[in-house]
PDB file of N, CA and C in Angstrom:
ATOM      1  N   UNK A   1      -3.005  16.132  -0.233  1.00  0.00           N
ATOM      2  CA  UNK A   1      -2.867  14.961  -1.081  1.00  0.00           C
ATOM      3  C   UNK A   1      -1.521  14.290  -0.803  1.00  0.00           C
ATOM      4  N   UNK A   2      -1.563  12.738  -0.887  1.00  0.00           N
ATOM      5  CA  UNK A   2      -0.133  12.151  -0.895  1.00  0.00           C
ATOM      6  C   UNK A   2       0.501  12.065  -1.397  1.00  0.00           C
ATOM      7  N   UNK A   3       1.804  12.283  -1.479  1.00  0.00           N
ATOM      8  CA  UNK A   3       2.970  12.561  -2.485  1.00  0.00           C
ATOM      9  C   UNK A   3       3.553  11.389  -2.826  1.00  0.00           C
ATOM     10  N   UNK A   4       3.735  10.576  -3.590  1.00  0.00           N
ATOM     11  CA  UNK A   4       4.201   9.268  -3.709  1.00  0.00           C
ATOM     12  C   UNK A   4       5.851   9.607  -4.536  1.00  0.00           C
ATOM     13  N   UNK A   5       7.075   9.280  -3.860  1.00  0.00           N
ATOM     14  CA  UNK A   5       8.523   9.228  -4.161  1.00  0.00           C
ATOM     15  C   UNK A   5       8.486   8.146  -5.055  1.00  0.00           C
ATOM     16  N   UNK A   6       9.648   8.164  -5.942  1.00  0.00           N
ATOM     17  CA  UNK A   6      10.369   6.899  -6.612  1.00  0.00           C
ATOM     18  C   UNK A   6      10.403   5.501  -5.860  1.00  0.00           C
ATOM     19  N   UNK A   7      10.754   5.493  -4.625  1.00  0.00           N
ATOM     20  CA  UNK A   7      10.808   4.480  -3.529  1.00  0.00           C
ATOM     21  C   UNK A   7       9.218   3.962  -3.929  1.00  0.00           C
ATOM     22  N   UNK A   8       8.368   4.629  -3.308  1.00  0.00           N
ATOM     23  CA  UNK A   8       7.191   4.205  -3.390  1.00  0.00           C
ATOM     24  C   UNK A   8       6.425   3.346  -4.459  1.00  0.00           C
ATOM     25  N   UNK A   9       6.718   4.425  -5.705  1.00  0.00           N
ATOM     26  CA  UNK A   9       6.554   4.429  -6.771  1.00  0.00           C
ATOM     27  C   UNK A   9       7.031   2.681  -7.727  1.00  0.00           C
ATOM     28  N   UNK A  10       8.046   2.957  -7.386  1.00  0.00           N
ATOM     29  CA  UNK A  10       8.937   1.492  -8.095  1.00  0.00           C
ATOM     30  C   UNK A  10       8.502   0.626  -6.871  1.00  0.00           C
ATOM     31  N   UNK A  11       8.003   0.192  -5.772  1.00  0.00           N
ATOM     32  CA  UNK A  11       7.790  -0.908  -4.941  1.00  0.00           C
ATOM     33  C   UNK A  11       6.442  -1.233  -5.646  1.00  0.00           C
ATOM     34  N   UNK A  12       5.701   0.113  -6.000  1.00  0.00           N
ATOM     35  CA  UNK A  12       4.192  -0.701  -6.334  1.00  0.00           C
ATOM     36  C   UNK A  12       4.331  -1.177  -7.690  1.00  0.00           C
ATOM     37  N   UNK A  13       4.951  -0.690  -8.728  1.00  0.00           N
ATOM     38  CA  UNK A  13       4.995  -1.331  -9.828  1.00  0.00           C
ATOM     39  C   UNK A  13       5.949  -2.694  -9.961  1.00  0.00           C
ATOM     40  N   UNK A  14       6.607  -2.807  -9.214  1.00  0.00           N
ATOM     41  CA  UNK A  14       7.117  -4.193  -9.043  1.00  0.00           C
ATOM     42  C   UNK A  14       6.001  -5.300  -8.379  1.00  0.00           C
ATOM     43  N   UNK A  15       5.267  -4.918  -7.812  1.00  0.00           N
ATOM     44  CA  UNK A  15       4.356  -5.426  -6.684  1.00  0.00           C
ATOM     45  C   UNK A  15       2.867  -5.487  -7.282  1.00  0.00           C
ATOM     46  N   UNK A  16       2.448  -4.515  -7.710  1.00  0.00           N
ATOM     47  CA  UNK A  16       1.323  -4.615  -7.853  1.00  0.00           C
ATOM     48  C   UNK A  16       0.600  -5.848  -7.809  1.00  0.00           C
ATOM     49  N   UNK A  17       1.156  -6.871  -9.037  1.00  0.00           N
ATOM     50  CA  UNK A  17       0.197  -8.163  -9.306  1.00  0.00           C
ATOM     51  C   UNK A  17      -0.244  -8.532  -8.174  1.00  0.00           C
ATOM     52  N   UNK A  18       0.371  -8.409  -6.937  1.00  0.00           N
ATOM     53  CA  UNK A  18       0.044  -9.185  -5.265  1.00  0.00           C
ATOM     54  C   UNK A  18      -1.263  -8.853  -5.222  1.00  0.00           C
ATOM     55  N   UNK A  19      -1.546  -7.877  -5.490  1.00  0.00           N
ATOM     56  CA  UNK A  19      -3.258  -6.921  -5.328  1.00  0.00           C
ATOM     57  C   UNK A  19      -3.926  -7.100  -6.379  1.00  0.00           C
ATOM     58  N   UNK A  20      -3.684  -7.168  -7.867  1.00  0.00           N
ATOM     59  CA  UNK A  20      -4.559  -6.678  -8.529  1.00  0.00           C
ATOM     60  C   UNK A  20      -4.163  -8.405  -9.999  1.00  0.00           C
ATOM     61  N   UNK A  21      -4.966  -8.702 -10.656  1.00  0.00           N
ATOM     62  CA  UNK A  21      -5.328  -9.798 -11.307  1.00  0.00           C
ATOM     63  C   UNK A  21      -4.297  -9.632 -12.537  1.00  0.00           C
ATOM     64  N   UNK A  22      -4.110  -8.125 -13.135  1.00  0.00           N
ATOM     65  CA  UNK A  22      -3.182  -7.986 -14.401  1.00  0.00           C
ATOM     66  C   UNK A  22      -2.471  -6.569 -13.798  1.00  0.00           C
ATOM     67  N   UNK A  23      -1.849  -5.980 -14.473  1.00  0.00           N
ATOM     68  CA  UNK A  23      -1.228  -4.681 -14.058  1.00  0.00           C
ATOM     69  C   UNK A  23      -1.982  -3.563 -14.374  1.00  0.00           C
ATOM     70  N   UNK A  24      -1.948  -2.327 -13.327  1.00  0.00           N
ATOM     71  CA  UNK A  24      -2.821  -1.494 -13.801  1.00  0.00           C
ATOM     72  C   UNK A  24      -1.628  -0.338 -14.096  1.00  0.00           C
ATOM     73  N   UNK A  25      -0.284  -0.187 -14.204  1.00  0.00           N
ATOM     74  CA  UNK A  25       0.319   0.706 -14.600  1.00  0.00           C
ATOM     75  C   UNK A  25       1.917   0.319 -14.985  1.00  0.00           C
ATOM     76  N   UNK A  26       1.942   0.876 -16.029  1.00  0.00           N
ATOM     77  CA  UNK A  26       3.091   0.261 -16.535  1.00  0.00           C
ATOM     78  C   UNK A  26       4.553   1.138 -16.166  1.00  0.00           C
ATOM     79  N   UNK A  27       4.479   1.849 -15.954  1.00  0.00           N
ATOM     80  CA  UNK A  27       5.216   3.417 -15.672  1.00  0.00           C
ATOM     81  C   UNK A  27       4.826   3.958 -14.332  1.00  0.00           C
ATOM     82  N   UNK A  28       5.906   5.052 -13.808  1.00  0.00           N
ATOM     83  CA  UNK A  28       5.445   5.656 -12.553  1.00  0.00           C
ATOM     84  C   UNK A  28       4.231   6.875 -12.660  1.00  0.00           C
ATOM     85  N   UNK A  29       4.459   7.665 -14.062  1.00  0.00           N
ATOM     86  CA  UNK A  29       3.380   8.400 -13.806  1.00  0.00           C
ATOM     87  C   UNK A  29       2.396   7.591 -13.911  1.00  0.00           C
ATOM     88  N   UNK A  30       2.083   6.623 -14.370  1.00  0.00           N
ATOM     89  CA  UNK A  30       0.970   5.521 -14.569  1.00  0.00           C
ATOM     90  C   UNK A  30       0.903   5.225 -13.166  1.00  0.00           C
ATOM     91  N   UNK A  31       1.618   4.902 -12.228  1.00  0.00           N
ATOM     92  CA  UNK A  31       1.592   4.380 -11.134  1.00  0.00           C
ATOM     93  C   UNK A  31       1.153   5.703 -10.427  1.00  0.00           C
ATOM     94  N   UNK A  32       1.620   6.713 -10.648  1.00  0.00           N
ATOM     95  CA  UNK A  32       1.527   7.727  -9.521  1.00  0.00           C
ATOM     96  C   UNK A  32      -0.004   8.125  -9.338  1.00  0.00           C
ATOM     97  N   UNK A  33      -0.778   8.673 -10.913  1.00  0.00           N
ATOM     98  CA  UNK A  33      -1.832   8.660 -10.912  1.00  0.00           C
ATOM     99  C   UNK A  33      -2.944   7.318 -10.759  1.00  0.00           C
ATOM    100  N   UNK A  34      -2.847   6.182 -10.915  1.00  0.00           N
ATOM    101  CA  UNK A  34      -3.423   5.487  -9.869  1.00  0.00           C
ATOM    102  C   UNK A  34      -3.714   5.119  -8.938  1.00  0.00           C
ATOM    103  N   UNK A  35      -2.509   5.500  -7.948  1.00  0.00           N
ATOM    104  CA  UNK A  35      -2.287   5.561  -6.578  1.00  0.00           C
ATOM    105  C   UNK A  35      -3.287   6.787  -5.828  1.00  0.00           C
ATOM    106  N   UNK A  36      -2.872   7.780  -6.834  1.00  0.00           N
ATOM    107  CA  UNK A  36      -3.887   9.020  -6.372  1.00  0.00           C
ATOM    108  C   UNK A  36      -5.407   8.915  -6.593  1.00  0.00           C
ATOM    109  N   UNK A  37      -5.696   8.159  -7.418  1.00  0.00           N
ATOM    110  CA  UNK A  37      -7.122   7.862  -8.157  1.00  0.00           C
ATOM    111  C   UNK A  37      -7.822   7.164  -6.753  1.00  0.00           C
ATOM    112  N   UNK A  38      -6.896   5.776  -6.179  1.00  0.00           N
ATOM    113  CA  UNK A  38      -7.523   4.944  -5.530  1.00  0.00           C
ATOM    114  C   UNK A  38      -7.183   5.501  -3.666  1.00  0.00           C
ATOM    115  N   UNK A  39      -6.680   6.895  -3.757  1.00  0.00           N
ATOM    116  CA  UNK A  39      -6.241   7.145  -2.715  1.00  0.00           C
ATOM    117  C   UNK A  39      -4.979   6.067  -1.052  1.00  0.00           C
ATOM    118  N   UNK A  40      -4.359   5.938  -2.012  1.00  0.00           N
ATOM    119  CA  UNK A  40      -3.485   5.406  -1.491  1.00  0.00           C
ATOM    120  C   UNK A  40      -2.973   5.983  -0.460  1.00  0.00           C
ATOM    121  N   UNK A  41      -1.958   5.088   0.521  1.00  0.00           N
ATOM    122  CA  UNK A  41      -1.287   6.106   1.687  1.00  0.00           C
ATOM    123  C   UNK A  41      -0.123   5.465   2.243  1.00  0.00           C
ATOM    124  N   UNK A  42       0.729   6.189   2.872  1.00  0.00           N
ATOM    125  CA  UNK A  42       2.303   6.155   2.899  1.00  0.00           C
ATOM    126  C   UNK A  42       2.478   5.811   4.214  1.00  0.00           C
ATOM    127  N   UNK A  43       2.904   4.985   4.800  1.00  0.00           N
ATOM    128  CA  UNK A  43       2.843   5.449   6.065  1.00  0.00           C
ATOM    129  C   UNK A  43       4.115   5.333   6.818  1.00  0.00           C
ATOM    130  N   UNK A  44       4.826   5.289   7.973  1.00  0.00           N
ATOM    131  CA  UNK A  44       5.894   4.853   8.272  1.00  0.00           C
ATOM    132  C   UNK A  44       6.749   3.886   9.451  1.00  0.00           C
ATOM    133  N   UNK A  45       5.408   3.265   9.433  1.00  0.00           N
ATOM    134  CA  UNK A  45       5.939   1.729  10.267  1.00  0.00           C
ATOM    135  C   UNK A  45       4.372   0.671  10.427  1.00  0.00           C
ATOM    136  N   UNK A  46       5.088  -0.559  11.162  1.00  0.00           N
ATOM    137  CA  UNK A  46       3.513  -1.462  11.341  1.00  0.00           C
ATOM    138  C   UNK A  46       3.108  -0.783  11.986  1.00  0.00           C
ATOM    139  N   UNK A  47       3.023  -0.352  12.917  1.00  0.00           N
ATOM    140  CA  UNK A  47       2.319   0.363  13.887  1.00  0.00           C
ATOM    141  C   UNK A  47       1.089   1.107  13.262  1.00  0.00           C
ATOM    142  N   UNK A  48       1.453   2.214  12.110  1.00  0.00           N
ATOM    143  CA  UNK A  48       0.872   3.075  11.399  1.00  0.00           C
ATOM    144  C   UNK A  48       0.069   2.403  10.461  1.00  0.00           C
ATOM    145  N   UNK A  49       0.426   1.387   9.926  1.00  0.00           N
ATOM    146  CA  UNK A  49      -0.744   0.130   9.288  1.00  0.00           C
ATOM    147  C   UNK A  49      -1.584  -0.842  10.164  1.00  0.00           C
ATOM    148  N   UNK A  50      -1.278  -1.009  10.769  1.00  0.00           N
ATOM    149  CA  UNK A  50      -2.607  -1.381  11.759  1.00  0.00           C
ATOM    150  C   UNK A  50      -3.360   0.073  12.379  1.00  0.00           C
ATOM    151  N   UNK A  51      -2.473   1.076  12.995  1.00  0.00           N
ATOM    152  CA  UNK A  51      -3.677   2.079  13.331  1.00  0.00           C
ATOM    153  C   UNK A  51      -4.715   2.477  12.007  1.00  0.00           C
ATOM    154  N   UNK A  52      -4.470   2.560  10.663  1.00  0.00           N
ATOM    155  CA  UNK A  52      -4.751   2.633   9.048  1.00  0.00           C
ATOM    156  C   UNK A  52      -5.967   1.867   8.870  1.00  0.00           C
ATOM    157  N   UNK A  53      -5.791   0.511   9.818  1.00  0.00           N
ATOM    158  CA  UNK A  53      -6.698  -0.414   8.891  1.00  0.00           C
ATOM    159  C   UNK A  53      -7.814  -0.238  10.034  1.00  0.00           C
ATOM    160  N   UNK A  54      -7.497  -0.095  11.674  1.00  0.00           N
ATOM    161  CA  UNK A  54      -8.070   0.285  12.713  1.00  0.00           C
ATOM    162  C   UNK A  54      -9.082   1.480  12.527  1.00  0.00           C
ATOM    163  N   UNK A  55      -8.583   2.418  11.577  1.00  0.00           N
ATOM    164  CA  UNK A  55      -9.288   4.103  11.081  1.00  0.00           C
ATOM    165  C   UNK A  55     -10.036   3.967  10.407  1.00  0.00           C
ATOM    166  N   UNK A  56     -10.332   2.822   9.346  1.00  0.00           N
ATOM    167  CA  UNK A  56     -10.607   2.883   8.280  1.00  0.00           C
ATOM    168  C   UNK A  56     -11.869   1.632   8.422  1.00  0.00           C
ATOM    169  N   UNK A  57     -11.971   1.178   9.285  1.00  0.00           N
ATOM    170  CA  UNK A  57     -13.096   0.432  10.101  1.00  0.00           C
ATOM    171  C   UNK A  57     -12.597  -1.324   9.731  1.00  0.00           C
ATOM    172  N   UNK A  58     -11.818  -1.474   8.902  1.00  0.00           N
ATOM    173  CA  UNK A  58     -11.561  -3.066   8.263  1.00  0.00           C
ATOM    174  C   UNK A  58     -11.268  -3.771   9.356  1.00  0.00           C
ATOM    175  N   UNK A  59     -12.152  -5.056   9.148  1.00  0.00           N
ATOM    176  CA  UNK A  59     -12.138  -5.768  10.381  1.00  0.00           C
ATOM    177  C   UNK A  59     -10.933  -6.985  10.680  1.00  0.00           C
ATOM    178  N   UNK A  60     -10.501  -6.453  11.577  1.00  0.00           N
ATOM    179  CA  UNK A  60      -8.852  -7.401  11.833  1.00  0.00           C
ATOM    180  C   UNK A  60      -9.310  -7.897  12.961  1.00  0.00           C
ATOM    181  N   UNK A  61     -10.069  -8.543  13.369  1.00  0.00           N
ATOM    182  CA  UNK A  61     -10.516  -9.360  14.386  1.00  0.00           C
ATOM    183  C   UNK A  61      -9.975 -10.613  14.547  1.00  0.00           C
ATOM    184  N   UNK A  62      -8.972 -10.198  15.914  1.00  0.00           N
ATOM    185  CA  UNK A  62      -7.489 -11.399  15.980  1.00  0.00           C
ATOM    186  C   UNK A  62      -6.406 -10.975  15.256  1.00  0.00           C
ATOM    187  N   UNK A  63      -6.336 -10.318  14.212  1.00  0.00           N
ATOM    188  CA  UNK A  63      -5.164 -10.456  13.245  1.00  0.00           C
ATOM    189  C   UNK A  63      -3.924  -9.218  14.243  1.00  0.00           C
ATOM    190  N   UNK A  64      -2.619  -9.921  13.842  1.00  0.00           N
ATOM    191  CA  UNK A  64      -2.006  -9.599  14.534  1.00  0.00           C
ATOM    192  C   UNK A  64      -0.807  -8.850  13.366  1.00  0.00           C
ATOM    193  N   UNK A  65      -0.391  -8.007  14.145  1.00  0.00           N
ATOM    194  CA  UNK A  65       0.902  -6.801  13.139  1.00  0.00           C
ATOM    195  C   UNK A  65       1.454  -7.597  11.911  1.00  0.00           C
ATOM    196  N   UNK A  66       1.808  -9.307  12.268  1.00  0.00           N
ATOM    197  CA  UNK A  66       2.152 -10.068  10.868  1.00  0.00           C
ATOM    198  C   UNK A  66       1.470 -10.288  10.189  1.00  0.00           C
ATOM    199  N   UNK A  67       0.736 -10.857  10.682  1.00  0.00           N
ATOM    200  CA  UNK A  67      -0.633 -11.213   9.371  1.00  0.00           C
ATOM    201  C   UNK A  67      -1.096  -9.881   8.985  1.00  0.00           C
ATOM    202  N   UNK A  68      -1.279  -8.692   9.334  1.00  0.00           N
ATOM    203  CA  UNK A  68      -1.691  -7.332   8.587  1.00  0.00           C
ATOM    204  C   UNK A  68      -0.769  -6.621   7.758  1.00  0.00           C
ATOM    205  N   UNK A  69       0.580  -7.246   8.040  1.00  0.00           N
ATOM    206  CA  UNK A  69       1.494  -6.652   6.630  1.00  0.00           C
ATOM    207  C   UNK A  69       1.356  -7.810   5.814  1.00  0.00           C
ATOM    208  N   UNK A  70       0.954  -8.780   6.065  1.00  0.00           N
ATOM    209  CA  UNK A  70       1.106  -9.763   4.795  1.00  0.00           C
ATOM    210  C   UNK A  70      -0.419  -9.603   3.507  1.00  0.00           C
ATOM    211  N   UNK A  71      -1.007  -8.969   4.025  1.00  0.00           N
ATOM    212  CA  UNK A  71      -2.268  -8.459   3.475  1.00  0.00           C
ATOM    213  C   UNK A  71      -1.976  -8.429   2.115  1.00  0.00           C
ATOM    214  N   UNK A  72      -3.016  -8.467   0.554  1.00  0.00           N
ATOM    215  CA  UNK A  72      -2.116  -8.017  -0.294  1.00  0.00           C
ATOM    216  C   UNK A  72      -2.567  -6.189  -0.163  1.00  0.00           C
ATOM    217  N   UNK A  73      -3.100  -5.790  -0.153  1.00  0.00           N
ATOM    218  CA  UNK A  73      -3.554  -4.543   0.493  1.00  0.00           C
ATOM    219  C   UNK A  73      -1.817  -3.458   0.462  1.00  0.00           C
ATOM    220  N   UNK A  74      -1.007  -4.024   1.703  1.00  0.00           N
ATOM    221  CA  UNK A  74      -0.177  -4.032   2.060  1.00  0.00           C
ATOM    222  C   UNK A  74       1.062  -4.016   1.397  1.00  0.00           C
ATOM    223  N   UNK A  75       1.828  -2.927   0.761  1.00  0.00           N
ATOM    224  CA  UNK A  75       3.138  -3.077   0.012  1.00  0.00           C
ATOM    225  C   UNK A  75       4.376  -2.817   1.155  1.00  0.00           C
ATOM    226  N   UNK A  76       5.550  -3.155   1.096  1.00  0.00           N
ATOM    227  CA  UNK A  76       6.411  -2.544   1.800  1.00  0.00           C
ATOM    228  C   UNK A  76       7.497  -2.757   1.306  1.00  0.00           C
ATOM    229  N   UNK A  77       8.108  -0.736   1.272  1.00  0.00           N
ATOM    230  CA  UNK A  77       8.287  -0.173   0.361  1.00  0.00           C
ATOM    231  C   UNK A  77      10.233  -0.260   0.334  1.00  0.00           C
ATOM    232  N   UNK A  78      10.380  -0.694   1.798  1.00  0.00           N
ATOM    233  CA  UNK A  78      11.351  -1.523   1.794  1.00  0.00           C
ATOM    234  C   UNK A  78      12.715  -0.655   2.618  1.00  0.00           C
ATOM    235  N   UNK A  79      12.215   0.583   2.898  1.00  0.00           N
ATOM    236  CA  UNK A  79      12.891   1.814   3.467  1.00  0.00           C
ATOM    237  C   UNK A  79      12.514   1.733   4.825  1.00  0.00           C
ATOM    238  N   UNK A  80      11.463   1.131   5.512  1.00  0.00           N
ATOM    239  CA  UNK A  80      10.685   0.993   7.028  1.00  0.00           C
ATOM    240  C   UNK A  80       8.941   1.412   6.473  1.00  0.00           C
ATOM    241  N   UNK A  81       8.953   1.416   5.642  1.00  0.00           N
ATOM    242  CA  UNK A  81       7.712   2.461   5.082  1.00  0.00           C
ATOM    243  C   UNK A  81       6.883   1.295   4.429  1.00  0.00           C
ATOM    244  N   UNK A  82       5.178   1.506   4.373  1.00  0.00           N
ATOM    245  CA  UNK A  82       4.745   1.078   3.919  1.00  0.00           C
ATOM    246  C   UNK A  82       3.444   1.595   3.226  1.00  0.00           C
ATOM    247  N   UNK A  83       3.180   1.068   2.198  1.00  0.00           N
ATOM    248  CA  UNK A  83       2.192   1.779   0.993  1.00  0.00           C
ATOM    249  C   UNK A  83       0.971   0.691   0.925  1.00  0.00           C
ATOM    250  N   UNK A  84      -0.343   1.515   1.344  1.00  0.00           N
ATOM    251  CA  UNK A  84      -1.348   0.634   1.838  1.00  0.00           C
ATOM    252  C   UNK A  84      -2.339   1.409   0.864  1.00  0.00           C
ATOM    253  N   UNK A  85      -2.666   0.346  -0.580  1.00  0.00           N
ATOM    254  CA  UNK A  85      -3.552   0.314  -1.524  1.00  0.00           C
ATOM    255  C   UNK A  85      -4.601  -0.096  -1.332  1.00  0.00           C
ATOM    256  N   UNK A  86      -5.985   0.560  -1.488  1.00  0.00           N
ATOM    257  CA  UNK A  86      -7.031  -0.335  -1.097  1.00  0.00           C
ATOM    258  C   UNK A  86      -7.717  -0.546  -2.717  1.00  0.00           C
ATOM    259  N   UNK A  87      -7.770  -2.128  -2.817  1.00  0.00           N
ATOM    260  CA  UNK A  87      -7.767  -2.258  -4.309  1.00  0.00           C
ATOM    261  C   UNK A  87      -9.704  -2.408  -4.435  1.00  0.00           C
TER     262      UNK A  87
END
C-alpha cells in the first residue's frame, strides 16, 4: 500500500478543488484515507507520470510530458514528486 507523507498530504488538500467539484477532505487523515480509498500514487518525476498513465491504459494520444502534468488528475507535490489521483 502507498504511504502518503505530510508533503503529499498538504499538496492534495490545498489542491484538491483542481479535481474534484467541492472538497472531499478537510484534514490529512481525511486526506490520507481518501487517497487510499481511491488508490492514489506517488511517484517521482514526469517521466514516472506518463509511464503511470501509459500502465494504466489512459489514452494520451499526442499528449506530450506538459500537457500530462497539467491534467487535473495530476498534483505536484512540489519536492520533484508527483501525486496522481484518479478522480
Amino acid at each position: 500500500m502507498q504511504e502518503f507523507d505530510d508533503a503529499v498530504l498538504d499538496c492534495f488538500l490545498k489542491n484538491q478543488l483542481q479535481l474534484f467539484p467541492e472538497e472531499v477532505a478537510a484534514n490529512r487523515e481525511e486526506a490520507e484515507n481518501f487517497l487510499e480509498e481511491c488508490m492514489a500514487e506517488v511517484v517521482n518525476s514526469p517521466e514516472e507520470v506518463m509511464a503511470y498513465f501509459e500502465e494504466t491504459g489512459i489514452d494520451m494520444d499526442g499528449a506530450d510530458e506538459e500537457s500530462i502534468l497539467e491534467e487535473a488528475e495530476v498534483f505536484e507535490v512540489g519536492d520533484g514528486r508527483y501525486l496522481i489521483v484518479e478522480g
